[in-house]
PDB file of N, CA and C in Angstrom:
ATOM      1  N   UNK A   1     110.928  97.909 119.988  1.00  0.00           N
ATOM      2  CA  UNK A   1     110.069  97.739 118.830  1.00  0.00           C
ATOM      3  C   UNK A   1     110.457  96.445 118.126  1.00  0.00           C
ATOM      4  N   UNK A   2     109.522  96.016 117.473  1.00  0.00           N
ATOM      5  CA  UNK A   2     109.741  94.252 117.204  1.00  0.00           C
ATOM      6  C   UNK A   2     108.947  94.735 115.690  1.00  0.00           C
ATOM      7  N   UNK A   3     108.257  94.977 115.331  1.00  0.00           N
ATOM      8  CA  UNK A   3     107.288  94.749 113.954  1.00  0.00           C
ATOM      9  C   UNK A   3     106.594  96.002 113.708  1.00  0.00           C
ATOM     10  N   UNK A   4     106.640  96.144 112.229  1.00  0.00           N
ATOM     11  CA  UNK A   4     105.678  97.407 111.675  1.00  0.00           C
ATOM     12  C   UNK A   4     104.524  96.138 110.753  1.00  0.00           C
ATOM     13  N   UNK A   5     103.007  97.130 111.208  1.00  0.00           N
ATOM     14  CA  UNK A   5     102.292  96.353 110.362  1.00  0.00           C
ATOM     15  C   UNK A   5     101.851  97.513 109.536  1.00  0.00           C
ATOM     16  N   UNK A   6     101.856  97.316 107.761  1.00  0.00           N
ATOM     17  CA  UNK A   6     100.928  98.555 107.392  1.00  0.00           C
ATOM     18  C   UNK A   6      99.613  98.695 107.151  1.00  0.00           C
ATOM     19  N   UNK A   7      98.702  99.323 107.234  1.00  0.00           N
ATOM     20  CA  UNK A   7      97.189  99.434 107.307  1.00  0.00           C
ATOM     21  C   UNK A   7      96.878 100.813 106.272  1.00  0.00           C
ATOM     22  N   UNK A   8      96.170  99.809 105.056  1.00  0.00           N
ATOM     23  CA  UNK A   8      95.635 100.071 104.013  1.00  0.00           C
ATOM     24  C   UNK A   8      94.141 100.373 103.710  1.00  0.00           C
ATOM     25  N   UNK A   9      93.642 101.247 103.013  1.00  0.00           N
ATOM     26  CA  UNK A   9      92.651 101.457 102.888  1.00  0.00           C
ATOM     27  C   UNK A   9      91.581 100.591 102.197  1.00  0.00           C
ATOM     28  N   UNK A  10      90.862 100.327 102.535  1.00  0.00           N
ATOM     29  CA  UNK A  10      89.889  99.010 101.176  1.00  0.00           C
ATOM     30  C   UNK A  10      88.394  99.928 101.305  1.00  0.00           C
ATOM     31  N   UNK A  11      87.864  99.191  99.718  1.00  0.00           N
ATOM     32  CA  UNK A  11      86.313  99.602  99.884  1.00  0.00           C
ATOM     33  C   UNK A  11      85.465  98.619 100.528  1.00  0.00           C
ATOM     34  N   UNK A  12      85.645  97.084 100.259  1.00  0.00           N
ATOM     35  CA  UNK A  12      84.929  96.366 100.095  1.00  0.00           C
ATOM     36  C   UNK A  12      85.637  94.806 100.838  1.00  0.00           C
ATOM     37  N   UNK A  13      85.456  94.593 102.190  1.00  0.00           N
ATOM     38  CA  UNK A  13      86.203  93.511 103.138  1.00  0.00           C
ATOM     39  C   UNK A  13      86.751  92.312 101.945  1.00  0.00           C
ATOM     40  N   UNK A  14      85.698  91.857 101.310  1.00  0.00           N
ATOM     41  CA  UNK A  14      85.429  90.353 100.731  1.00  0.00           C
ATOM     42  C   UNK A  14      86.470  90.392  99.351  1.00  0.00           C
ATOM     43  N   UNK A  15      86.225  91.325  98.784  1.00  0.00           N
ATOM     44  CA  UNK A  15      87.064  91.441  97.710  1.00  0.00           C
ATOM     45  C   UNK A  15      88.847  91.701  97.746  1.00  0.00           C
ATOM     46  N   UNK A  16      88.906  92.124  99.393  1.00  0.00           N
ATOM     47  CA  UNK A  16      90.051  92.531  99.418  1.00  0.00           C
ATOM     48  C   UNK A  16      90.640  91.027  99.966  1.00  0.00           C
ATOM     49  N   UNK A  17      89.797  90.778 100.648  1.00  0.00           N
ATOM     50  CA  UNK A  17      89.923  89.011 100.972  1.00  0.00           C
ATOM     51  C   UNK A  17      90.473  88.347  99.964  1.00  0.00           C
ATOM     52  N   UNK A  18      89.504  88.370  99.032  1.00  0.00           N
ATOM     53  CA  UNK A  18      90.220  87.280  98.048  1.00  0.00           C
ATOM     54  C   UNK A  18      91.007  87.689  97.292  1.00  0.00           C
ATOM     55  N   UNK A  19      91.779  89.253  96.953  1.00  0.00           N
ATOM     56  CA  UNK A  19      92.624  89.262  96.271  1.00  0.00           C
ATOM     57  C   UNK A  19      93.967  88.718  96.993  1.00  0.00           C
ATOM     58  N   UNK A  20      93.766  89.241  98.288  1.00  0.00           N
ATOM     59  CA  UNK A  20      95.305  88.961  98.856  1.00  0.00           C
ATOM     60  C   UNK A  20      95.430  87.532  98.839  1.00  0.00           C
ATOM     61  N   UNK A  21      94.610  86.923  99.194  1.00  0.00           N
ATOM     62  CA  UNK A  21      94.515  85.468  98.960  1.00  0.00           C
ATOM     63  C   UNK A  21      95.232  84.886  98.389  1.00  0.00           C
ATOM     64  N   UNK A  22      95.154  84.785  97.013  1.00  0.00           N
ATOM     65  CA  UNK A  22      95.171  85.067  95.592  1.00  0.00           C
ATOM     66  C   UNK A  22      96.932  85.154  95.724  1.00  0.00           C
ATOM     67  N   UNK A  23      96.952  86.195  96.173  1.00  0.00           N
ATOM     68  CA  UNK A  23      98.799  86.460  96.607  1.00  0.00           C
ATOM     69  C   UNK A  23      99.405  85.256  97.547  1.00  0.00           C
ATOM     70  N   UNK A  24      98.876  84.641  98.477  1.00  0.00           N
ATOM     71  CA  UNK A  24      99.136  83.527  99.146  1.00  0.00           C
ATOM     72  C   UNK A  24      99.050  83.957 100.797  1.00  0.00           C
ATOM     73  N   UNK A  25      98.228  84.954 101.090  1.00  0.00           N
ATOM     74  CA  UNK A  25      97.776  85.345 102.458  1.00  0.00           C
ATOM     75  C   UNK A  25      96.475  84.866 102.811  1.00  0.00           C
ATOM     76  N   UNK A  26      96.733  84.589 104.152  1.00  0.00           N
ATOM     77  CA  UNK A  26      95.154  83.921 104.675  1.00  0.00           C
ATOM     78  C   UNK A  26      94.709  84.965 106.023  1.00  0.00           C
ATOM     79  N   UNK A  27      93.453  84.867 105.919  1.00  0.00           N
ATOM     80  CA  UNK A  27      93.018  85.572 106.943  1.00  0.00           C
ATOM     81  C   UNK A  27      92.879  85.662 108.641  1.00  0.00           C
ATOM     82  N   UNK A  28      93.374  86.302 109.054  1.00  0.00           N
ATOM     83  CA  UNK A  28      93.520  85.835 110.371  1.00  0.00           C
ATOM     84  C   UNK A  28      92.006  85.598 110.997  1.00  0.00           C
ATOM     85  N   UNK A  29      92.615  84.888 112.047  1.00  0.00           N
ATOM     86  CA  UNK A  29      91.272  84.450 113.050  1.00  0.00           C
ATOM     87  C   UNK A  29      90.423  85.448 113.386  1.00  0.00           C
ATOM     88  N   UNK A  30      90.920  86.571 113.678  1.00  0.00           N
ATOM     89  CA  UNK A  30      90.564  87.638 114.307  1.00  0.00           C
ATOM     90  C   UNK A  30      89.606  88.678 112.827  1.00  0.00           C
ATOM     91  N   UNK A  31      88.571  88.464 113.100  1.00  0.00           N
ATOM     92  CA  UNK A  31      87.182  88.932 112.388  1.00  0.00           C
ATOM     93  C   UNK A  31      86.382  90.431 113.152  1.00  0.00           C
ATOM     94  N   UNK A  32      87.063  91.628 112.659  1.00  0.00           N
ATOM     95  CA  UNK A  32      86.190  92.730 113.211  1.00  0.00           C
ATOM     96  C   UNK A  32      85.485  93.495 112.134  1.00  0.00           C
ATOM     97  N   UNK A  33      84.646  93.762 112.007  1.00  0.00           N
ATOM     98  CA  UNK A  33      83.383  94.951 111.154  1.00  0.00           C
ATOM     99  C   UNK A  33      84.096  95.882 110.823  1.00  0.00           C
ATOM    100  N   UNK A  34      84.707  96.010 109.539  1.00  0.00           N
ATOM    101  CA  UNK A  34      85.105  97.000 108.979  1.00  0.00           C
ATOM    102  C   UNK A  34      86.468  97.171 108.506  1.00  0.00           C
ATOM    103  N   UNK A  35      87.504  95.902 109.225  1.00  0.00           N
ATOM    104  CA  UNK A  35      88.579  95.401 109.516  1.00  0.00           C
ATOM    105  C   UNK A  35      88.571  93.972 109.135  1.00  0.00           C
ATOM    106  N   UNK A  36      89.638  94.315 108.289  1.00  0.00           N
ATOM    107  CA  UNK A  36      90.467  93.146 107.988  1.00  0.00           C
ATOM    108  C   UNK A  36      92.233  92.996 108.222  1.00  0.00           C
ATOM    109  N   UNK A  37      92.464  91.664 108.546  1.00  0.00           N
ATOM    110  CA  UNK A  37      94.326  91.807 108.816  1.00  0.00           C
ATOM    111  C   UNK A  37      94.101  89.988 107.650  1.00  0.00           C
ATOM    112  N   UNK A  38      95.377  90.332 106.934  1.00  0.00           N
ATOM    113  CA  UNK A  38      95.827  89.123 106.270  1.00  0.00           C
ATOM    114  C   UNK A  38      97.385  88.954 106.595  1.00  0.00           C
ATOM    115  N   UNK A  39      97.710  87.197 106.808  1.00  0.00           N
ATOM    116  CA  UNK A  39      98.769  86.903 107.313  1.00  0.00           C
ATOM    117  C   UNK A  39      99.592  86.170 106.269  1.00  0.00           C
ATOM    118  N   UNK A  40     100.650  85.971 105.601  1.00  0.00           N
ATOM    119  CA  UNK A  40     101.408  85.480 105.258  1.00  0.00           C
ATOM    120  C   UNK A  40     102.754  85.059 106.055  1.00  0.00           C
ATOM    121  N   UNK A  41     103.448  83.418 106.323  1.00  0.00           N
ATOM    122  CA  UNK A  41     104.546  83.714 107.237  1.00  0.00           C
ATOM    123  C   UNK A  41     104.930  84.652 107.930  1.00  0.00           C
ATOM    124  N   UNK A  42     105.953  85.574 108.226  1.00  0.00           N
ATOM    125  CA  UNK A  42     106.046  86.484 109.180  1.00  0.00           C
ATOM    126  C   UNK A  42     105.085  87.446 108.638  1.00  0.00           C
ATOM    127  N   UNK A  43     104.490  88.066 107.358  1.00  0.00           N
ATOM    128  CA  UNK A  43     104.319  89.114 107.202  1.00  0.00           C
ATOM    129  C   UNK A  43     102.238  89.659 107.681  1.00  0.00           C
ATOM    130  N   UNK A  44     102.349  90.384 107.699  1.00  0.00           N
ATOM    131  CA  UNK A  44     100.817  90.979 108.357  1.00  0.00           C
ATOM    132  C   UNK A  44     100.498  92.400 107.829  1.00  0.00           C
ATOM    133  N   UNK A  45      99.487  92.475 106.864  1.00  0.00           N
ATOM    134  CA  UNK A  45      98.840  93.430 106.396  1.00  0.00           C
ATOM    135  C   UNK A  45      97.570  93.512 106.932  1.00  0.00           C
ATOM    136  N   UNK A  46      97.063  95.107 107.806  1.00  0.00           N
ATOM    137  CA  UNK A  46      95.898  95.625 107.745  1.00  0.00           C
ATOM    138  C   UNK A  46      94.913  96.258 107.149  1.00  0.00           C
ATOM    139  N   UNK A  47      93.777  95.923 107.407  1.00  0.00           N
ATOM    140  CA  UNK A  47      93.104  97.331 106.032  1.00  0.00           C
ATOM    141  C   UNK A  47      91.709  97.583 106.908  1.00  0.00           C
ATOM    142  N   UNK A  48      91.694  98.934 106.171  1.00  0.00           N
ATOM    143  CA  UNK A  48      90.661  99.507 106.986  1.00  0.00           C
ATOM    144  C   UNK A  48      89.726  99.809 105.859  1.00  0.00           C
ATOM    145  N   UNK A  49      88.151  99.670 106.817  1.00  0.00           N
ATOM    146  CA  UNK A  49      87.235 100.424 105.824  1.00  0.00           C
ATOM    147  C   UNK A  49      87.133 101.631 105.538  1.00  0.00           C
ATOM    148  N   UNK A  50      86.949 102.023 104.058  1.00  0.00           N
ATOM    149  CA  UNK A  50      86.728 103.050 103.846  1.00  0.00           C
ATOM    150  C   UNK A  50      85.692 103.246 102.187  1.00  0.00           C
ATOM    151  N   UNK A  51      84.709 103.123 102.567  1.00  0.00           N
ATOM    152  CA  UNK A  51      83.479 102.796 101.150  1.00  0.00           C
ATOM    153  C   UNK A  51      84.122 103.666 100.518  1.00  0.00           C
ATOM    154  N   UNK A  52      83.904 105.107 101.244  1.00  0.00           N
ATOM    155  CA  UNK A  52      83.859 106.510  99.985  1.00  0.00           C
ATOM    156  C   UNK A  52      85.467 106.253  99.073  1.00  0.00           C
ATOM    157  N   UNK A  53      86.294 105.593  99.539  1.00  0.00           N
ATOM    158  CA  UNK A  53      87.837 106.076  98.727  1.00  0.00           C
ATOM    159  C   UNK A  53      87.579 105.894  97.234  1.00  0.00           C
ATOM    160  N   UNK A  54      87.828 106.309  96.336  1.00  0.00           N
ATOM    161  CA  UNK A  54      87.743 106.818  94.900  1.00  0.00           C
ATOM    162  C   UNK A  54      89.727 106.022  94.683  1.00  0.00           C
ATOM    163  N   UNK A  55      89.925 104.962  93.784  1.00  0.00           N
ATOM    164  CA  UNK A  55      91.102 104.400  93.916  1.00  0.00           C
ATOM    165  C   UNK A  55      91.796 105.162  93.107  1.00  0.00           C
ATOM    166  N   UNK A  56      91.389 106.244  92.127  1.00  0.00           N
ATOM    167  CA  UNK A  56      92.094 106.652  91.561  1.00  0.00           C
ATOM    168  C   UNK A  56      92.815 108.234  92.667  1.00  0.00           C
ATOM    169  N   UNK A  57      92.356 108.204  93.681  1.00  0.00           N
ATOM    170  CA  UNK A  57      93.584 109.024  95.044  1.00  0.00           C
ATOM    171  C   UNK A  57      93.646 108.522  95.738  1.00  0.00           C
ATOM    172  N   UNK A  58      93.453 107.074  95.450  1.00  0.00           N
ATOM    173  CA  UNK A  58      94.916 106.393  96.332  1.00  0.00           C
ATOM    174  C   UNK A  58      96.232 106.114  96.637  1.00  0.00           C
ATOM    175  N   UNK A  59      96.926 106.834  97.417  1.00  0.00           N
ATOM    176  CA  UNK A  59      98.614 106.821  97.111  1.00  0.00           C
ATOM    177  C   UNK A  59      98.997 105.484  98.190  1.00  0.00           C
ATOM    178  N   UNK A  60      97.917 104.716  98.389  1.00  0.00           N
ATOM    179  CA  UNK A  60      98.304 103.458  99.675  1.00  0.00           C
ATOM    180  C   UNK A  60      99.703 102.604  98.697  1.00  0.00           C
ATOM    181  N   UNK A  61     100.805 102.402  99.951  1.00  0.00           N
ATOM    182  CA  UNK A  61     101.930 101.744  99.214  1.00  0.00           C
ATOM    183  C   UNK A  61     102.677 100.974 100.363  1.00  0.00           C
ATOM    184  N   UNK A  62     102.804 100.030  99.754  1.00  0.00           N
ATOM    185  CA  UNK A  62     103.915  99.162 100.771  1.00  0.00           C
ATOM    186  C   UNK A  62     105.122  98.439 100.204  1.00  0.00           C
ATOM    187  N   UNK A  63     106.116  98.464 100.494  1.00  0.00           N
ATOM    188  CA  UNK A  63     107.354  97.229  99.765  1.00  0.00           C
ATOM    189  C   UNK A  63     107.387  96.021 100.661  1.00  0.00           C
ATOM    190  N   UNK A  64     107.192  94.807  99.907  1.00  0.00           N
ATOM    191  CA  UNK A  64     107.420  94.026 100.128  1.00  0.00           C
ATOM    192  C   UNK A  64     109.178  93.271 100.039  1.00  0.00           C
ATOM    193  N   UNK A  65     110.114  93.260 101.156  1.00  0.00           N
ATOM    194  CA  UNK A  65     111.144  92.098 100.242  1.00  0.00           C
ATOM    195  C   UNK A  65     110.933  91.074 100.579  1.00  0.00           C
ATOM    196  N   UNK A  66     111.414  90.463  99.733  1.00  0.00           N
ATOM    197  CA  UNK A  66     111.794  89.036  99.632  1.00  0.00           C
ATOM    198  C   UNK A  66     112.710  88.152  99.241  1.00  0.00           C
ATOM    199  N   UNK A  67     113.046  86.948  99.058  1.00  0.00           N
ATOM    200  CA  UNK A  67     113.705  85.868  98.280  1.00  0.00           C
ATOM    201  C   UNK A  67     113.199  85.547  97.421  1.00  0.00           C
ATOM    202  N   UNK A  68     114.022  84.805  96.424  1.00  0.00           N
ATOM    203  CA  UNK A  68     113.444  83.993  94.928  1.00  0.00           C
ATOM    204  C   UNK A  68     112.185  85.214  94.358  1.00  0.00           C
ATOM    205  N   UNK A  69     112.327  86.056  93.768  1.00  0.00           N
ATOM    206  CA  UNK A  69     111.490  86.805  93.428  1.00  0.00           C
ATOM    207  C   UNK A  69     111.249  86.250  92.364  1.00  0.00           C
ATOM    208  N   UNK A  70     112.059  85.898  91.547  1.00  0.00           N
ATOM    209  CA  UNK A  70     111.592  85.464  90.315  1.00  0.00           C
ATOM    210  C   UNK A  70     110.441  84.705  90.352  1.00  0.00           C
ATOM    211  N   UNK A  71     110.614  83.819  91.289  1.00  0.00           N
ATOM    212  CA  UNK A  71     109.505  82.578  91.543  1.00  0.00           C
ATOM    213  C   UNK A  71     108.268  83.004  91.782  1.00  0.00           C
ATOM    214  N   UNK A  72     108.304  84.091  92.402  1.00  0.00           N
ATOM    215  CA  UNK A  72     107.530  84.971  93.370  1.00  0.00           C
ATOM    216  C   UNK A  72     106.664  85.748  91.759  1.00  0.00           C
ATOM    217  N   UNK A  73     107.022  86.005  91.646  1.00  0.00           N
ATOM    218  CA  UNK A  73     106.403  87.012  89.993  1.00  0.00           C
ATOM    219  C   UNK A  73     105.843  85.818  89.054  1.00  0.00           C
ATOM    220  N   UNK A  74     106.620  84.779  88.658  1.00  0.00           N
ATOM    221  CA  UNK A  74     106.274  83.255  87.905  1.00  0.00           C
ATOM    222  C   UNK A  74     104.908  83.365  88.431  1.00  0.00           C
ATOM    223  N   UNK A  75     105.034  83.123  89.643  1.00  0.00           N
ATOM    224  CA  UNK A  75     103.533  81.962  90.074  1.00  0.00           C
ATOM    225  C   UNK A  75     102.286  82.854  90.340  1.00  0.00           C
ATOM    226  N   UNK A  76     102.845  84.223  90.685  1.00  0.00           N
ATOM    227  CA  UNK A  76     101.718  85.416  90.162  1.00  0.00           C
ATOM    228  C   UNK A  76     101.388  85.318  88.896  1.00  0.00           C
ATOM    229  N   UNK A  77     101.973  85.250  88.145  1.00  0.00           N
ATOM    230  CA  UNK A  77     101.596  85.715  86.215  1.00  0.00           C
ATOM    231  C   UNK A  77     100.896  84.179  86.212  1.00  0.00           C
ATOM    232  N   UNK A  78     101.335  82.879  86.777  1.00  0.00           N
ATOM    233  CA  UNK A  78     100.758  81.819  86.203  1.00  0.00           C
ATOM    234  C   UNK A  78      99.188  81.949  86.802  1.00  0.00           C
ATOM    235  N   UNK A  79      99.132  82.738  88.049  1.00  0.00           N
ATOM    236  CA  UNK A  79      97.522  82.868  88.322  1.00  0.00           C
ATOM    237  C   UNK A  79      96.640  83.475  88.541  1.00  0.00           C
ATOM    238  N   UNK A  80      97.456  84.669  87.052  1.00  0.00           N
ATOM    239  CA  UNK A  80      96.495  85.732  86.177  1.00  0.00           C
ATOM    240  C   UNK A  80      96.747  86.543  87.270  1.00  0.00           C
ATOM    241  N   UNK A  81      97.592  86.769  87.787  1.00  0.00           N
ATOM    242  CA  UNK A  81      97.597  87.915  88.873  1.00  0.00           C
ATOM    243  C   UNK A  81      98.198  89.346  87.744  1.00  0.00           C
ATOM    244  N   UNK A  82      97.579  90.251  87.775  1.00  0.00           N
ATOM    245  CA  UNK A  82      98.129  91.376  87.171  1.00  0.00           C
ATOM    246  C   UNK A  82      99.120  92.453  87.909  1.00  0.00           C
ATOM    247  N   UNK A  83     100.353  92.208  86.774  1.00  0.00           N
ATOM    248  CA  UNK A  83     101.335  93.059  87.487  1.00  0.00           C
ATOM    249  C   UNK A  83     101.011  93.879  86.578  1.00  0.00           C
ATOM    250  N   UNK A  84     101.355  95.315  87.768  1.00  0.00           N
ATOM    251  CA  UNK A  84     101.398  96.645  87.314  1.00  0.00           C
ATOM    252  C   UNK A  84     101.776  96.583  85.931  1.00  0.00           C
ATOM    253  N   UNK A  85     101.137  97.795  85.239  1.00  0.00           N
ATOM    254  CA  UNK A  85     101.945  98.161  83.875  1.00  0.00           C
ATOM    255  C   UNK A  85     102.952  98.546  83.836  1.00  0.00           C
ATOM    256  N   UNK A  86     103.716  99.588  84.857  1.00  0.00           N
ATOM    257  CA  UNK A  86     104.874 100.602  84.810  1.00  0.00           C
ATOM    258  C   UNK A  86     105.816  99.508  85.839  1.00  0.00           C
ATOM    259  N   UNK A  87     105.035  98.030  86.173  1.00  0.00           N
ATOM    260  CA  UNK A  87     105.881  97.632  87.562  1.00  0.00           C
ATOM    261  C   UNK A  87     106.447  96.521  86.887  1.00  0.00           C
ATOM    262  N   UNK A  88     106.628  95.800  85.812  1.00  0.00           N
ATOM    263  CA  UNK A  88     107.223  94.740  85.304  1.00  0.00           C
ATOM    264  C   UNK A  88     108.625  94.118  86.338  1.00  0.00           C
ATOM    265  N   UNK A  89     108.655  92.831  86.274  1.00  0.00           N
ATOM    266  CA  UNK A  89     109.663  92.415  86.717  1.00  0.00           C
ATOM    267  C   UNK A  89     111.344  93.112  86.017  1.00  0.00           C
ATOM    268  N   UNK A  90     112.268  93.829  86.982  1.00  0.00           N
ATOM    269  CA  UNK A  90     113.062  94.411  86.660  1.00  0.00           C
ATOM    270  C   UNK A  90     114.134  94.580  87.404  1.00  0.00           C
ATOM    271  N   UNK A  91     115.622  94.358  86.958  1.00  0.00           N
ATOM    272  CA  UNK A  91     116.619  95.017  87.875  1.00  0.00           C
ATOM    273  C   UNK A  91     116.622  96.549  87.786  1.00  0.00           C
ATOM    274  N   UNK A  92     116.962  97.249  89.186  1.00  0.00           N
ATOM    275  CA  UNK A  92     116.917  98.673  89.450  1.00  0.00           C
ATOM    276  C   UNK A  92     118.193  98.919  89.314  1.00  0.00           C
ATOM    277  N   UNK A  93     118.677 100.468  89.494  1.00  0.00           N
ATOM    278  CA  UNK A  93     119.671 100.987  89.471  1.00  0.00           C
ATOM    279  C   UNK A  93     120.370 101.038  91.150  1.00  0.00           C
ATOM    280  N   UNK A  94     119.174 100.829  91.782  1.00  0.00           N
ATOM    281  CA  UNK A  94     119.445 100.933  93.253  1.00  0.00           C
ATOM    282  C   UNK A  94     119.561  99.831  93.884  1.00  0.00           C
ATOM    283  N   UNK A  95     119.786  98.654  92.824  1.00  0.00           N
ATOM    284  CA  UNK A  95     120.431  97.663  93.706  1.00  0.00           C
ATOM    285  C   UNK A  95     119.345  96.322  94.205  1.00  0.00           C
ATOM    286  N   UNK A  96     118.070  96.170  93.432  1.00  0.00           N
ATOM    287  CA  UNK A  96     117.349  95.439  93.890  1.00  0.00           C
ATOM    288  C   UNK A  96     116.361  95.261  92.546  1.00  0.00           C
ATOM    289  N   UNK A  97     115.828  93.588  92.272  1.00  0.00           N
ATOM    290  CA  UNK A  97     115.071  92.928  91.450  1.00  0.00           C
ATOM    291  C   UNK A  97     113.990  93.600  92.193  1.00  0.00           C
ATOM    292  N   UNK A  98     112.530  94.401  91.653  1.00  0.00           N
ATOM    293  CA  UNK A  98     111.366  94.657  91.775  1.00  0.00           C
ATOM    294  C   UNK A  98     110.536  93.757  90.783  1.00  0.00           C
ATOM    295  N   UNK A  99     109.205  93.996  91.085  1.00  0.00           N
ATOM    296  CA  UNK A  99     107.802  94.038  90.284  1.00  0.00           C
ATOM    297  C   UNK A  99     106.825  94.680  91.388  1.00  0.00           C
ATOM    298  N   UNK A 100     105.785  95.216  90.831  1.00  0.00           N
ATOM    299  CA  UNK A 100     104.560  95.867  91.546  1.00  0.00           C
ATOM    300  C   UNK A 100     103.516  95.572  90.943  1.00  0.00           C
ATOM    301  N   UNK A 101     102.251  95.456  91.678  1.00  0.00           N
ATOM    302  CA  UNK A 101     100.639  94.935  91.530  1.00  0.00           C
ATOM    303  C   UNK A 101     100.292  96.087  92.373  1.00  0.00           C
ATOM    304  N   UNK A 102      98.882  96.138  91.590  1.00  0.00           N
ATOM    305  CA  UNK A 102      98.168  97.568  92.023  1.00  0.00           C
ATOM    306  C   UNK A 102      96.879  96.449  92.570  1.00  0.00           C
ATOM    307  N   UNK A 103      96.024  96.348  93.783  1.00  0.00           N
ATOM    308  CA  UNK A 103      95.321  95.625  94.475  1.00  0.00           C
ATOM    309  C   UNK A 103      94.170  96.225  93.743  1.00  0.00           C
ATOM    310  N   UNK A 104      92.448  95.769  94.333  1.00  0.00           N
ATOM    311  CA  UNK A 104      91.258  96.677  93.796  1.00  0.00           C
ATOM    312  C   UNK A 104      91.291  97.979  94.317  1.00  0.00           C
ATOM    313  N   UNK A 105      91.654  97.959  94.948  1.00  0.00           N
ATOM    314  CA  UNK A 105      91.976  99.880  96.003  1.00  0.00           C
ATOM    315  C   UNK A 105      92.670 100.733  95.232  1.00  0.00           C
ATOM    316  N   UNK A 106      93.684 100.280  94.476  1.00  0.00           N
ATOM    317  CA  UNK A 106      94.541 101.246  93.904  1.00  0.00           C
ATOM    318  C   UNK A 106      95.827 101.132  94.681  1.00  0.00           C
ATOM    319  N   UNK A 107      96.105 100.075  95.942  1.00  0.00           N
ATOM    320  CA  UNK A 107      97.129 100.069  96.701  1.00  0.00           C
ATOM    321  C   UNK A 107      97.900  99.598  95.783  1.00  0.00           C
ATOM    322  N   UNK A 108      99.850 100.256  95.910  1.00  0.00           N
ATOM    323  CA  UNK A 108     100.491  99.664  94.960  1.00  0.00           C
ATOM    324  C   UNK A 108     101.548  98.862  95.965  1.00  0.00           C
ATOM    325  N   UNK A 109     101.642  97.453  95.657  1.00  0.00           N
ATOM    326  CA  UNK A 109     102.220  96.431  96.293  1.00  0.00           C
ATOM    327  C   UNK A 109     103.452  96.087  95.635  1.00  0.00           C
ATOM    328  N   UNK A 110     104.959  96.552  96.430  1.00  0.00           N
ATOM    329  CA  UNK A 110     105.670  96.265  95.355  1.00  0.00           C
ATOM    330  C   UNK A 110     107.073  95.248  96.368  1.00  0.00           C
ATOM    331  N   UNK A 111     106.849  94.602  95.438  1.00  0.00           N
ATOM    332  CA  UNK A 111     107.898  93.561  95.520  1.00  0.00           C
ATOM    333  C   UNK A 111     109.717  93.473  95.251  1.00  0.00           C
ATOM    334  N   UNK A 112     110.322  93.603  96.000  1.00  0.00           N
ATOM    335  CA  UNK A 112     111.894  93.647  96.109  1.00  0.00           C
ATOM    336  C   UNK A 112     112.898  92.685  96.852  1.00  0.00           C
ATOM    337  N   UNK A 113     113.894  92.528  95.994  1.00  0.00           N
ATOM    338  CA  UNK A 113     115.002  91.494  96.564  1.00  0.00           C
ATOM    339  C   UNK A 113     116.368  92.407  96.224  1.00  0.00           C
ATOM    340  N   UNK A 114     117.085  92.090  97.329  1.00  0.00           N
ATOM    341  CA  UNK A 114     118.261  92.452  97.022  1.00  0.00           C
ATOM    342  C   UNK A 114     119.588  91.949  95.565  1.00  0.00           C
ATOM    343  N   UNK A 115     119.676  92.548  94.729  1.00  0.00           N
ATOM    344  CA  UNK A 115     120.887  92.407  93.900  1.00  0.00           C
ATOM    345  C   UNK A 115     122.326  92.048  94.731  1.00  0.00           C
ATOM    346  N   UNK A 116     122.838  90.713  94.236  1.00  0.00           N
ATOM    347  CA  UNK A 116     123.829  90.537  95.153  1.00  0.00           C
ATOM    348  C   UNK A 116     125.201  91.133  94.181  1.00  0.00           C
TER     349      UNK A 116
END
C-alpha cells in the first residue's frame, strides 16, 4: 500500500471546484460526470456526487497535516477563507497546532502539525 485518497460527498461539482481551489488545489486532468478529484502536491481529494445530501448530516471529515501551519491559516484568513467557529487556530492537548474549515457540504477539513 502506497496512498489513501479520501472521497467526500459534494452537491454541486463547480462549487466544490472552486472552493478547494480557493485552498490552493487544482483540478486534475481527469474529468468524469459526477466526479471530481482535486490535487495539491502530494495530496489528492475525491468527491462524489450526491444532490440529495442535506449538509447539515454530514459527518464527511478528513485531517490534513502539515508544515508552517501558521502560514497555512494566515493566507486562508487573508482570502476570506472561513475557519470553522469551534476550529480556530490552536495548540491541542494531544500534541499538535490545529484549525478546521467546514467546505459547502458540511465536510470538516481540519488542519494539523505536529508540536515539537
Amino acid at each position: 500500500m502506497t496512498v489513501i485518497i479520501p472521497k467526500l460527498p459534494m452537491r454541486n461539482k463547480e462549487t466544490t471546484r472552486k472552493y478547494y481551489t480557493l485552498l490552493g488545489f487544482n483540478a486534475s486532468q481527469n474529468d468524469f460526470e459526477g466526479y471530481l478529484m482535486m490535487v495539491k502536491d502530494t495530496l489528492e481529494i475525491h468527491f462524489f456526487e450526491f444532490r440529495e445530501l442535506l449538509p447539515s448530516e454530514n459527518y464527511g471529515q478528513i485531517y490534513i497535516r502539515c508544515s508552517n501551519i501558521d502560514a497555512i491559516c494566515k493566507t486562508f484568513l487573508e482570502n476570506n477563507i472561513e475557519i470553522h467557529p469551534a476550529g480556530h487556530l490552536k495548540k491541542q492537548h494531544w500534541g499538535q497546532k490545529e484549525f478546521s474549515l467546514l467546505d459547502p457540504d458540511n465536510n470538516l477539513i481540519t488542519f494539523g502539525q505536529a508540536l515539537l
